[in-house]
N, C-alpha and C. Protein backbone atom coordinates (compact mmCIF):
# COMPACT_ATOMS: atom_id res chain seq x y z
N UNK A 1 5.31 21.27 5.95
CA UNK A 1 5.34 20.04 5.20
C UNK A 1 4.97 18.88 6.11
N UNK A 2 4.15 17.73 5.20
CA UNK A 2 3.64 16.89 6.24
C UNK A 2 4.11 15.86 6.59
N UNK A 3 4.21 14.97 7.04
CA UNK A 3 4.80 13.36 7.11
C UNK A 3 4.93 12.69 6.05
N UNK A 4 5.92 12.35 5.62
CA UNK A 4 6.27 11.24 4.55
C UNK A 4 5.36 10.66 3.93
N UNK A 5 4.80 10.19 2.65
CA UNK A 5 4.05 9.21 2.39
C UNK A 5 4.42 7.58 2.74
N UNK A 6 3.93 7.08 2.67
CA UNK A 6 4.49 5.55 2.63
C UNK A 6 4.07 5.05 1.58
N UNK A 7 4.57 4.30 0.91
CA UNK A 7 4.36 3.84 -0.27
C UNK A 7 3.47 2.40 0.30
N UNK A 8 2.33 2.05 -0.57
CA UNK A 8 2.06 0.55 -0.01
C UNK A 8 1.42 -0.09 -1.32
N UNK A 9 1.83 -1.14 -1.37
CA UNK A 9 1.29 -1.53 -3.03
C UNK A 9 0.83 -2.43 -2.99
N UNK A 10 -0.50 -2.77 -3.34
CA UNK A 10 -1.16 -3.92 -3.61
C UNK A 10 -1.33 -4.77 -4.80
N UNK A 11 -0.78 -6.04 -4.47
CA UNK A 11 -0.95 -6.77 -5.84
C UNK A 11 -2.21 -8.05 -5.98
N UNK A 12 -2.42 -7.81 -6.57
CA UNK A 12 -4.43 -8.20 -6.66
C UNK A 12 -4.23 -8.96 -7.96
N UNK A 13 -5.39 -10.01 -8.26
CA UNK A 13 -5.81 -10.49 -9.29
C UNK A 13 -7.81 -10.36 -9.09
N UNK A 14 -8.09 -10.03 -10.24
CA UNK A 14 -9.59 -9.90 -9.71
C UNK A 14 -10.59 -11.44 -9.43
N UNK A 15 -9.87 -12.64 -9.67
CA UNK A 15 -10.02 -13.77 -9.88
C UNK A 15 -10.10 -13.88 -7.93
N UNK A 16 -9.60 -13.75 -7.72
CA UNK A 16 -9.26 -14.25 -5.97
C UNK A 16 -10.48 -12.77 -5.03
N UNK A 17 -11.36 -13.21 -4.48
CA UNK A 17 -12.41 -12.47 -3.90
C UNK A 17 -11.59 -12.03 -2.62
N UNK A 18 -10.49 -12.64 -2.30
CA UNK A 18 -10.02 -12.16 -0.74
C UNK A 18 -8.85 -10.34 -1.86
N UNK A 19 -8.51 -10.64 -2.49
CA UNK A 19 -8.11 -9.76 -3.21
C UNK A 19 -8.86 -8.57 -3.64
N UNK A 20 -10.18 -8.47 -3.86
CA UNK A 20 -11.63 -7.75 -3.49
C UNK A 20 -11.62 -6.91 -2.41
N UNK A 21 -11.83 -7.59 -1.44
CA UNK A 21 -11.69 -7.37 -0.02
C UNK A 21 -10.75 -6.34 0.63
N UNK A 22 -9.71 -6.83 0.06
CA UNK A 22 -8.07 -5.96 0.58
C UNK A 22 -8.19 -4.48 -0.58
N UNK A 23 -8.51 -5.03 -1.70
CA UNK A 23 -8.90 -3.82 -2.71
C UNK A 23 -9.47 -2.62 -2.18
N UNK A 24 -10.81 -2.83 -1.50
CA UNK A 24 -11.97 -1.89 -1.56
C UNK A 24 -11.75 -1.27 -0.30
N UNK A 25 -10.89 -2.03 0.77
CA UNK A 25 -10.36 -1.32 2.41
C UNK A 25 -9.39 -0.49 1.88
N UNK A 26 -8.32 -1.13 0.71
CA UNK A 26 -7.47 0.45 0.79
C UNK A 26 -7.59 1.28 0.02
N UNK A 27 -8.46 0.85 -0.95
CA UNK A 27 -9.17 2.06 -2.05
C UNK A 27 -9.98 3.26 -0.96
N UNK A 28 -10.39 2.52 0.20
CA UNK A 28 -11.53 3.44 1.24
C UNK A 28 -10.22 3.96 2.25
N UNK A 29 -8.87 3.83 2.42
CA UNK A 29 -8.04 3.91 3.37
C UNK A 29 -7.30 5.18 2.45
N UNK A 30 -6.97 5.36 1.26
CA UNK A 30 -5.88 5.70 0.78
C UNK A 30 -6.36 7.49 1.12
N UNK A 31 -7.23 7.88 1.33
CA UNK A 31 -7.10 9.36 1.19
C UNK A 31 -7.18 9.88 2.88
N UNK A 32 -7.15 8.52 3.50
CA UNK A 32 -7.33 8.75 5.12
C UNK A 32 -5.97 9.04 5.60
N UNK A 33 -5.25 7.65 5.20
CA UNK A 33 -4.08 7.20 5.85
C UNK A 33 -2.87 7.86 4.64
N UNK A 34 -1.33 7.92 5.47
CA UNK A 34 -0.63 8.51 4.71
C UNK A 34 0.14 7.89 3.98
N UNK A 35 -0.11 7.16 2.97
CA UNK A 35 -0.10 6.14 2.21
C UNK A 35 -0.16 6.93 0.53
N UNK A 36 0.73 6.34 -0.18
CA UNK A 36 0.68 6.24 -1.44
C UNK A 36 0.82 4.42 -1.96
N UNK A 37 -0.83 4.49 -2.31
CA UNK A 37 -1.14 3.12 -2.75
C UNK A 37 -1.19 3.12 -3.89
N UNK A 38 -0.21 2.02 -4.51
CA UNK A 38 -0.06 1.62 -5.76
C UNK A 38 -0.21 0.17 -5.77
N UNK A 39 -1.43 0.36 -6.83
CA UNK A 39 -2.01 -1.04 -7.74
C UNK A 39 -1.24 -1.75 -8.32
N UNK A 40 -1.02 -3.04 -8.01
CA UNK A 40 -0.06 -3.96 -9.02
C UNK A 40 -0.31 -4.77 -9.19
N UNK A 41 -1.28 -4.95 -10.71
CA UNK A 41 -2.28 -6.10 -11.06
C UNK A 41 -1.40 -7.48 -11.04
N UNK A 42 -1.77 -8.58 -10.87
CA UNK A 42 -0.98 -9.24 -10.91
C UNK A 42 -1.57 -10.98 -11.54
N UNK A 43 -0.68 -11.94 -11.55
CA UNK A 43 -1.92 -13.07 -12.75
C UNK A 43 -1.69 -14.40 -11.02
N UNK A 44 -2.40 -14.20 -10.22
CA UNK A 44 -2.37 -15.51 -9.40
C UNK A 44 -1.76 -16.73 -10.33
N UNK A 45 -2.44 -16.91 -11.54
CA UNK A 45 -1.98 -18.01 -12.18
C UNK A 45 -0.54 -17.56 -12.38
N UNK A 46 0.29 -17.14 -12.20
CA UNK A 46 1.68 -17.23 -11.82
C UNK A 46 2.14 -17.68 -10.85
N UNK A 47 1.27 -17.91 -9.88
CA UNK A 47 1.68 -17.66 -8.19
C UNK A 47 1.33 -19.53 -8.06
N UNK A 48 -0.40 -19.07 -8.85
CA UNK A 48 -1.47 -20.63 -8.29
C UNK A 48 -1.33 -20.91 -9.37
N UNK A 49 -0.46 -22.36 -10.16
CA UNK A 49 -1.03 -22.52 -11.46
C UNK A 49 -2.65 -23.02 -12.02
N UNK A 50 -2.72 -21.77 -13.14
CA UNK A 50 -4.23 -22.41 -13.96
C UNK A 50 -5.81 -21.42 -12.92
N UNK A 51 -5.34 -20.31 -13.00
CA UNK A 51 -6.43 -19.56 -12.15
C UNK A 51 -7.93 -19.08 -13.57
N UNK A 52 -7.24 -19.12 -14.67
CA UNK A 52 -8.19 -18.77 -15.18
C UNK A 52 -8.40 -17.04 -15.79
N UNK A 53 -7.38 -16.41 -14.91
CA UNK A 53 -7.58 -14.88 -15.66
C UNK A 53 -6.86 -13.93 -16.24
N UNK A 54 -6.02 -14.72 -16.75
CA UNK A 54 -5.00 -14.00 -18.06
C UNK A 54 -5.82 -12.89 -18.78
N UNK A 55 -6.49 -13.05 -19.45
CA UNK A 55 -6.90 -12.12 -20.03
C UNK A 55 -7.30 -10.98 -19.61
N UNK A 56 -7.58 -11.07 -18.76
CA UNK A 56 -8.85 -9.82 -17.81
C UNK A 56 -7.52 -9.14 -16.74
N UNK A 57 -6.46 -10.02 -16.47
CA UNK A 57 -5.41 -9.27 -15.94
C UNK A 57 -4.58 -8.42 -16.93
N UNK A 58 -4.07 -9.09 -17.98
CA UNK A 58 -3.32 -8.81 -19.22
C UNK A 58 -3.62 -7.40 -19.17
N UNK A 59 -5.13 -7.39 -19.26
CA UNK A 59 -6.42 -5.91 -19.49
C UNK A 59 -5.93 -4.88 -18.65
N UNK A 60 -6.44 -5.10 -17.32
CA UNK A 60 -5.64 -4.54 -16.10
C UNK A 60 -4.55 -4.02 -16.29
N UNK A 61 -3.42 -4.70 -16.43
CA UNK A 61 -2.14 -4.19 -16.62
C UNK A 61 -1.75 -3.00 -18.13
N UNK A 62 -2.76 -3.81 -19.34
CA UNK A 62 -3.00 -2.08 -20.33
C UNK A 62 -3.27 -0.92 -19.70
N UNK A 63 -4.21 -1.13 -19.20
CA UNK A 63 -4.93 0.26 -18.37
C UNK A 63 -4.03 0.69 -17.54
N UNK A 64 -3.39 -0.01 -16.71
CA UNK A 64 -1.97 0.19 -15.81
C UNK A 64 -1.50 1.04 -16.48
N UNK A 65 -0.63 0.76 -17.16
CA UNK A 65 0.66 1.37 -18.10
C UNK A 65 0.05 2.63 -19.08
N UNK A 66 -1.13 2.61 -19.88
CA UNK A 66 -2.09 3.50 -20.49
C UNK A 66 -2.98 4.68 -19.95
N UNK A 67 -3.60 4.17 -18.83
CA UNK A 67 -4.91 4.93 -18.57
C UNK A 67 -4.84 4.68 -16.60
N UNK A 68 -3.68 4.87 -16.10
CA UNK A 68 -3.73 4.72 -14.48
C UNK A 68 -4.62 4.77 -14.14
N UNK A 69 -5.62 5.92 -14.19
CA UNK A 69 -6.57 6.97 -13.21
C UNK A 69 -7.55 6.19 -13.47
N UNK A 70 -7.80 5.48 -14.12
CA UNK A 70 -9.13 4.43 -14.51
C UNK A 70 -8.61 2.84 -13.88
N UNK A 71 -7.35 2.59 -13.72
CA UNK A 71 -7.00 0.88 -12.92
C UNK A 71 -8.13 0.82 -11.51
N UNK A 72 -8.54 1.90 -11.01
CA UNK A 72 -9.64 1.16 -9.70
C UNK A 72 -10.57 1.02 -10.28
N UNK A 73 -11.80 1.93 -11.12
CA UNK A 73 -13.07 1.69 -11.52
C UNK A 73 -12.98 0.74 -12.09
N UNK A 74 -12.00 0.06 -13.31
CA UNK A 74 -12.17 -1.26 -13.90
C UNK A 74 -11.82 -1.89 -13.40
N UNK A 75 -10.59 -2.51 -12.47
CA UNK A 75 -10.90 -3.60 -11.58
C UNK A 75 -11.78 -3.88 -10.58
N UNK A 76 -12.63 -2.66 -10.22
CA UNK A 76 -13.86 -2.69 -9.26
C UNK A 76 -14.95 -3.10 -10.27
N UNK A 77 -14.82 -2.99 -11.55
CA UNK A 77 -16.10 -3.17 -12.41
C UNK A 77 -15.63 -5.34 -12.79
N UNK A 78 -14.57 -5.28 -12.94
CA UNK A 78 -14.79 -6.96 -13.15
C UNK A 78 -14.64 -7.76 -12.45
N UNK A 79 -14.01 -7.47 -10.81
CA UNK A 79 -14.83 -7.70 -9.44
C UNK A 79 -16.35 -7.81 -9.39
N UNK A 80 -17.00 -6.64 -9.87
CA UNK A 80 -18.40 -7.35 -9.56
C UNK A 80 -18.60 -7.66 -11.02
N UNK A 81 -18.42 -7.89 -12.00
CA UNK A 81 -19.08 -8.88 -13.19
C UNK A 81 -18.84 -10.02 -12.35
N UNK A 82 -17.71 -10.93 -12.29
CA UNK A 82 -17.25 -11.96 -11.73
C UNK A 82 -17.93 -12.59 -10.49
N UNK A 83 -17.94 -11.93 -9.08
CA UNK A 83 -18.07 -11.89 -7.77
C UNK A 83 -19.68 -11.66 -7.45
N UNK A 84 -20.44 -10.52 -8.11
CA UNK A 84 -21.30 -9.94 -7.57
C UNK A 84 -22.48 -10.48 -8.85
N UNK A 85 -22.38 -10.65 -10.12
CA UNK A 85 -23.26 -11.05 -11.33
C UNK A 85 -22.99 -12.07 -11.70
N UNK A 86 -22.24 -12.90 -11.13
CA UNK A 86 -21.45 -14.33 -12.20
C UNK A 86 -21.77 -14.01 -13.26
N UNK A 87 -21.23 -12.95 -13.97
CA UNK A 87 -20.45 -12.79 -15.35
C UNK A 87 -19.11 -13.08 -15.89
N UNK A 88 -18.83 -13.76 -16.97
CA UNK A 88 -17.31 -13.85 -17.39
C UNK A 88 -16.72 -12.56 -17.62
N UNK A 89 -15.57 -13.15 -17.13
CA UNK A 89 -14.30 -11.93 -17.88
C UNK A 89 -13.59 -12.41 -18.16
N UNK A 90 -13.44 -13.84 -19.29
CA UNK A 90 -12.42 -14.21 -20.08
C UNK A 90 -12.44 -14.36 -21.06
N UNK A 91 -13.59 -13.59 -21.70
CA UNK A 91 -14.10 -13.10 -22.87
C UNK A 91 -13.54 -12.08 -23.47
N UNK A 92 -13.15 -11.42 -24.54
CA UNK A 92 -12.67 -10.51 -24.70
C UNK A 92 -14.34 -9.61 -24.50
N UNK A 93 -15.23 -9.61 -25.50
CA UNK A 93 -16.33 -8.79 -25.44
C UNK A 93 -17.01 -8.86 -23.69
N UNK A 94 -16.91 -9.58 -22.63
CA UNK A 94 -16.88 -9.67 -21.44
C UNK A 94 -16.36 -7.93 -21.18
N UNK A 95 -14.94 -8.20 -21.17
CA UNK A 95 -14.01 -7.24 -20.74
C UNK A 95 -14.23 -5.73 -21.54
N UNK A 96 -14.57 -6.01 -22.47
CA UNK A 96 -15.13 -4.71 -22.85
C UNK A 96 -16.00 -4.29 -22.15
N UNK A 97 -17.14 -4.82 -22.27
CA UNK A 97 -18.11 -4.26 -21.36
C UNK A 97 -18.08 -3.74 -20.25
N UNK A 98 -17.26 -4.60 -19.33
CA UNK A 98 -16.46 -4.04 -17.79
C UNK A 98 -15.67 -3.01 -17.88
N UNK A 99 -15.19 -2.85 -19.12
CA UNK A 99 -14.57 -1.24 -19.18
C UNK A 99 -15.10 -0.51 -19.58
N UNK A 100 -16.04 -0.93 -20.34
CA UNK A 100 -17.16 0.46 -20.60
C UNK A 100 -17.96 0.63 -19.41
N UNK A 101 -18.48 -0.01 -18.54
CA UNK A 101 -19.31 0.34 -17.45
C UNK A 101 -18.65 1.42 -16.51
N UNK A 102 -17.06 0.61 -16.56
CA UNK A 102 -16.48 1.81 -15.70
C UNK A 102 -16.39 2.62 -15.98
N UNK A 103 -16.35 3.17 -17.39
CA UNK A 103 -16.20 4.64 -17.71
C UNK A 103 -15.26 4.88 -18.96
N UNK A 104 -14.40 3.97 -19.34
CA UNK A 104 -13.86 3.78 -20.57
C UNK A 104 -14.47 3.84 -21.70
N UNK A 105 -13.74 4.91 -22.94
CA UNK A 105 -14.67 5.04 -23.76
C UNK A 105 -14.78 3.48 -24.93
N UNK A 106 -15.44 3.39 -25.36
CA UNK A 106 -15.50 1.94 -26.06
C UNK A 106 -13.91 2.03 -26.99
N UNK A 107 -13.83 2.71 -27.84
CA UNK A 107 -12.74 3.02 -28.78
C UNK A 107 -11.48 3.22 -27.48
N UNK A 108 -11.29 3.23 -26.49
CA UNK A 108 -9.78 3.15 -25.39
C UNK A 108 -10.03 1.91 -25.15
N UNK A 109 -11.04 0.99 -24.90
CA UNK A 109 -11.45 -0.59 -24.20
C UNK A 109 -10.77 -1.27 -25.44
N UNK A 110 -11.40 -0.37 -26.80
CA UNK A 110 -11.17 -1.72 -27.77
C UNK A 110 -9.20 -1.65 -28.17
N UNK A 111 -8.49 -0.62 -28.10
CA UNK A 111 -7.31 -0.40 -28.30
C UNK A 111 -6.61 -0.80 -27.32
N UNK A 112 -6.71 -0.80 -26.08
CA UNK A 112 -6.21 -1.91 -25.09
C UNK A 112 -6.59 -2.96 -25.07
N UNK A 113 -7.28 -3.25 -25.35
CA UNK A 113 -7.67 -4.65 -25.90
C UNK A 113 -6.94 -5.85 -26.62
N UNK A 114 -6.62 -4.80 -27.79
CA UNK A 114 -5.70 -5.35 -28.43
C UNK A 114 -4.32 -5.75 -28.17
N UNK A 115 -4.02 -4.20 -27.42
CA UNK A 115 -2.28 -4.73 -26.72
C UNK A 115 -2.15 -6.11 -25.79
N UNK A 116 -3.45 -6.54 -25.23
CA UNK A 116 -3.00 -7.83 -24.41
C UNK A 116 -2.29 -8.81 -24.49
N UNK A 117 -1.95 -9.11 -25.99
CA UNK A 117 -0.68 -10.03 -26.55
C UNK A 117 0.50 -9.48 -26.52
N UNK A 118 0.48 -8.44 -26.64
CA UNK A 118 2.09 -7.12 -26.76
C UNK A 118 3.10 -8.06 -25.66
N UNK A 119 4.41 -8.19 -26.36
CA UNK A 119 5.28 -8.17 -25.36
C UNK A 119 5.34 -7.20 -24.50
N UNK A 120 5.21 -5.78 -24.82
CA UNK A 120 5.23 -5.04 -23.33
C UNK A 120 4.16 -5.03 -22.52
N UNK A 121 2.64 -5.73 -22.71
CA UNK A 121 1.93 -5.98 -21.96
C UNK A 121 2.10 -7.28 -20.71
N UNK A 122 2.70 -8.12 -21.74
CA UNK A 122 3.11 -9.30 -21.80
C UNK A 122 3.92 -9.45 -20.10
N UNK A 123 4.96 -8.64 -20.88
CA UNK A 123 6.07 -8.71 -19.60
C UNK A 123 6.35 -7.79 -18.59
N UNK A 124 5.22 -6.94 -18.86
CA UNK A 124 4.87 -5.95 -17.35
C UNK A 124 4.24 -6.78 -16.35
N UNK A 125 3.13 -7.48 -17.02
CA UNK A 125 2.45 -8.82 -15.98
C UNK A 125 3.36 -9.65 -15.36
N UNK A 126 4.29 -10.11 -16.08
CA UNK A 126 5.20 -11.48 -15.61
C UNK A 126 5.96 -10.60 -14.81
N UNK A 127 6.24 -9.81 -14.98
CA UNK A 127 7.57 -8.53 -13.94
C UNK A 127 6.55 -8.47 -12.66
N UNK A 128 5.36 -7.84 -12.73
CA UNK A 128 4.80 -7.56 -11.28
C UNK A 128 4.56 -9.00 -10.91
N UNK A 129 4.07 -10.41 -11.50
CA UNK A 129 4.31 -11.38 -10.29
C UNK A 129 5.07 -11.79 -10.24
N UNK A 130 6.24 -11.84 -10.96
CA UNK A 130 7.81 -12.17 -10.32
C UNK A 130 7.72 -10.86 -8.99
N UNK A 131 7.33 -9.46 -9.35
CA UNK A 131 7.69 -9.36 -8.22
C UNK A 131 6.89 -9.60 -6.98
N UNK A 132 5.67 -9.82 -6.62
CA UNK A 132 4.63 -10.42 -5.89
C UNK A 132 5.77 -11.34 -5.24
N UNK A 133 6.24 -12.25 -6.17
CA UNK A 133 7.03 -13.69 -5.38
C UNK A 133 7.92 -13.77 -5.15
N UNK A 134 8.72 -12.35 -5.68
CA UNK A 134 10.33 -11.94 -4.66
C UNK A 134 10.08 -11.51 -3.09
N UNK A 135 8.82 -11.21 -2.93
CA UNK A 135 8.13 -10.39 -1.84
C UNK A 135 7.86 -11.93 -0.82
N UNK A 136 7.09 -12.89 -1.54
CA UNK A 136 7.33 -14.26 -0.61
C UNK A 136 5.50 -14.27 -1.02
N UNK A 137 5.38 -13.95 -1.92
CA UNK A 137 3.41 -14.63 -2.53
C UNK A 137 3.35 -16.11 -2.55
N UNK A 138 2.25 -16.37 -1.92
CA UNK A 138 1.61 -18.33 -1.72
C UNK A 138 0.65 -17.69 -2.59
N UNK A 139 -0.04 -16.47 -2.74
CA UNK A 139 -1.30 -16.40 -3.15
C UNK A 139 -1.55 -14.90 -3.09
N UNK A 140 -2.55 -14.71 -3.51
CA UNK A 140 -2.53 -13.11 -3.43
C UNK A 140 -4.40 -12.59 -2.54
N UNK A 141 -4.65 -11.60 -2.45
CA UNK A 141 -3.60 -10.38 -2.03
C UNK A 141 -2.38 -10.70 -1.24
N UNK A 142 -1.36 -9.75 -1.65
CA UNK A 142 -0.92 -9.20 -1.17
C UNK A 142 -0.86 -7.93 -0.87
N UNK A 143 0.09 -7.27 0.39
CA UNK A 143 0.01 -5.47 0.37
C UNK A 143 1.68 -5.91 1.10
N UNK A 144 2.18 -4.87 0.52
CA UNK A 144 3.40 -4.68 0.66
C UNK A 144 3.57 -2.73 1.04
N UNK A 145 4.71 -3.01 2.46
CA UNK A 145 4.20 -1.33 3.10
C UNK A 145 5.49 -1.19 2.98
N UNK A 146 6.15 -0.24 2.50
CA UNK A 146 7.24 0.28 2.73
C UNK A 146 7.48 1.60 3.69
N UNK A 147 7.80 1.21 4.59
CA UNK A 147 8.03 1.98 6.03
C UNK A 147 9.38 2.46 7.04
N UNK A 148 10.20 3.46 6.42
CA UNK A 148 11.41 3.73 7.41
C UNK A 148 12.80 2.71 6.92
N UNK A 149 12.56 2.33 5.31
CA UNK A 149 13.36 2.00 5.03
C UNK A 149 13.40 0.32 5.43
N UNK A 150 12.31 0.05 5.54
CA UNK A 150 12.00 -1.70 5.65
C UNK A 150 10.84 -1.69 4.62
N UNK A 151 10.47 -3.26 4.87
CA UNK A 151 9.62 -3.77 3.62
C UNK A 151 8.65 -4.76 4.31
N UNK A 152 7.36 -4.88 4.38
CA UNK A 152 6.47 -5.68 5.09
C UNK A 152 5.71 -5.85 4.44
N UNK A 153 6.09 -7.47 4.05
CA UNK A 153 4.59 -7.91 3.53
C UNK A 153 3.74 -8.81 4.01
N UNK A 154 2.40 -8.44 3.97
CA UNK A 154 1.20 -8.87 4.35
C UNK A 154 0.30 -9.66 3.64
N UNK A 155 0.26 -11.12 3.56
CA UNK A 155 -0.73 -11.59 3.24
C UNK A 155 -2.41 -11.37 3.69
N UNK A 156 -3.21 -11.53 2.24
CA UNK A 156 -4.86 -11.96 2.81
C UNK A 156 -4.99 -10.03 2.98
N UNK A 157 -6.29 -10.76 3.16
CA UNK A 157 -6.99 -9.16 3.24
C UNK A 157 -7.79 -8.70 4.70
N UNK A 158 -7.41 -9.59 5.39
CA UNK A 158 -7.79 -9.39 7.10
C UNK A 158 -7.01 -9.03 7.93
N UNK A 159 -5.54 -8.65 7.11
CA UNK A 159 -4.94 -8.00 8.37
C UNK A 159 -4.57 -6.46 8.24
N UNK A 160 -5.37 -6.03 7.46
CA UNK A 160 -5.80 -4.51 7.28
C UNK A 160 -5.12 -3.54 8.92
N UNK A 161 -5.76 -4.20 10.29
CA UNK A 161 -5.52 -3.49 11.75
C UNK A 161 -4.05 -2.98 11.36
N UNK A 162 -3.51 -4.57 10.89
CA UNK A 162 -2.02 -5.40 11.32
C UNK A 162 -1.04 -4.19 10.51
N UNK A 163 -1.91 -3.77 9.08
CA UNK A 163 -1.45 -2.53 8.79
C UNK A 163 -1.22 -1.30 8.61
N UNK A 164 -2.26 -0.84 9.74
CA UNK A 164 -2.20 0.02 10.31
C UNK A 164 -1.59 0.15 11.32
N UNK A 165 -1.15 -0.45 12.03
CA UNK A 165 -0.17 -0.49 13.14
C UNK A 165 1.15 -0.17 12.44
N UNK A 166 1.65 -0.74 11.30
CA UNK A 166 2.67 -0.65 10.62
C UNK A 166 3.32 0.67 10.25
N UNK A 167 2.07 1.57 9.87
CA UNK A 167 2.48 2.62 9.21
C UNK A 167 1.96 3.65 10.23
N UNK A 168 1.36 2.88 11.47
CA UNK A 168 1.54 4.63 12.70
C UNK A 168 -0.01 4.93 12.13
N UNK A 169 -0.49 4.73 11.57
CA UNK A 169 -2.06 5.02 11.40
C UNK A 169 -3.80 4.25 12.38
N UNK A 170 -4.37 4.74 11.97
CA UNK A 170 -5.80 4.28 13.22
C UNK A 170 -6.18 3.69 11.96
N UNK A 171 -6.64 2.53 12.69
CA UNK A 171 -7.45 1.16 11.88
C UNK A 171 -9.13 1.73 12.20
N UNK A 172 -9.78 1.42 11.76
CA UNK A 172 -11.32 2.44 12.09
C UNK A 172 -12.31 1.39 11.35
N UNK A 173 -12.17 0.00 10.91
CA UNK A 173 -12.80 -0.97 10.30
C UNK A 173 -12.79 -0.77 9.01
N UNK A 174 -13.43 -2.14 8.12
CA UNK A 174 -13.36 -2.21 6.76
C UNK A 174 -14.07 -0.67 6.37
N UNK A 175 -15.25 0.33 6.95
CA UNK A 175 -15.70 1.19 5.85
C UNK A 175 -15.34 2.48 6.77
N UNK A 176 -14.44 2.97 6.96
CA UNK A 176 -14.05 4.22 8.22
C UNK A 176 -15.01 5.31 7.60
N UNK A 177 -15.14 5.88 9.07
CA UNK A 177 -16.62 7.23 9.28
C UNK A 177 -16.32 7.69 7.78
N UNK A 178 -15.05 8.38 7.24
CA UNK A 178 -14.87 9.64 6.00
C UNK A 178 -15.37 8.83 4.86
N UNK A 179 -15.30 7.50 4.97
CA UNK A 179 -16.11 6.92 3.45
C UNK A 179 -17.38 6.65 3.99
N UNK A 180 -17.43 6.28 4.50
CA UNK A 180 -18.94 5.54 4.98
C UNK A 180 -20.29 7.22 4.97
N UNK A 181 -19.71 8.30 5.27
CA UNK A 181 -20.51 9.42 5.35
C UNK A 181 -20.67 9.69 3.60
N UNK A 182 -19.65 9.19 2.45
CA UNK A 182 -19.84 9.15 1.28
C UNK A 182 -20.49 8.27 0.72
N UNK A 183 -21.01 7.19 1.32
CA UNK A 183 -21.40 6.07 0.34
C UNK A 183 -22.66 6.19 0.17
């Protein structure tokens, strides 16, 4: 049996590009390092008032609770609508599209869709950035490592080394050899 996982959870809004950043290092880290990374969409505009992406988080957090195994391809898909196409995603038909690109069938995009008003959509969002800001969030990313029975959280998405040191693992840069030989 092997070494413990560590749990490390990132709470992201796709609105904030440094949140991008921290995204795509531990999306490229998680099958290296011994880490169980969990996504925890989260609305900056809780944190920053007036960010602009309620909706497209709301989204996020359906797919969360609905369709896990699909929360990276669609937040990597309205990362680049947003970031990489200056496309909206505070559109509802926006956000469809970003979930159909990722791989969502149109009829799962359009039924989560709908739940985005749901109180239980509702208040899964407000729960993960309350918890973001029990953790001590100015802003997000955050990554939060749980390690040996402590709790470390890390602002920004540049101190990636800072967390690898944390959890006893080799820092190897933003795209390490095992992804970079995949891309």
């Amino acid at each position: 049996m092997g070494p413990l996982l560590h749990t490390v959870e990132l709470f992201y809004d796709v609105l904030s590009p440094y949140s991008w950043l921290g995204f795509e290092v531990l999306c490229r880290y998680q099958n290296i390092w011994n880490i169980n990374l969990q996504l925890r969409p989260s609305l900056i505009g809780g944190i920053m008032k007036d960010s602009g992406s309620l909706s497209a988080m709301r989204f996020l957090t359906a797919v969360s609770l609905e369709h896990p195994e699909m929360l990276e391809k669609v937040s990597r898909e309205l990362w680049m609508r947003v970031w990489s196409r200056d496309e909206d995603i505070t559109q509802p038909q926006s956000i469809l599209a970003a979930a159909e690109k990722a791989g969502m069938s149109a009829e799962q995009a359009q039924g989560l869709l709908e739940k985005i008003s749901s109180p239980k959509v509702k208040n899964q969002l407000k729960e993960t950035t309350e918890a973001a800001c029990r953790y001590g969030a100015f802003g997000l990313p955050i990554t939060v490592a749980h390690v040996d029975g402590q709790t470390h959280m890390i602002f920004g998405s540049d101190r990636m080394e800072l967390l690898a040191f944390l959890l006893g693992e080799k820092w190897m840069g933003p795209v390490p050899p095992a992804v970079n030989a995949r891309l």
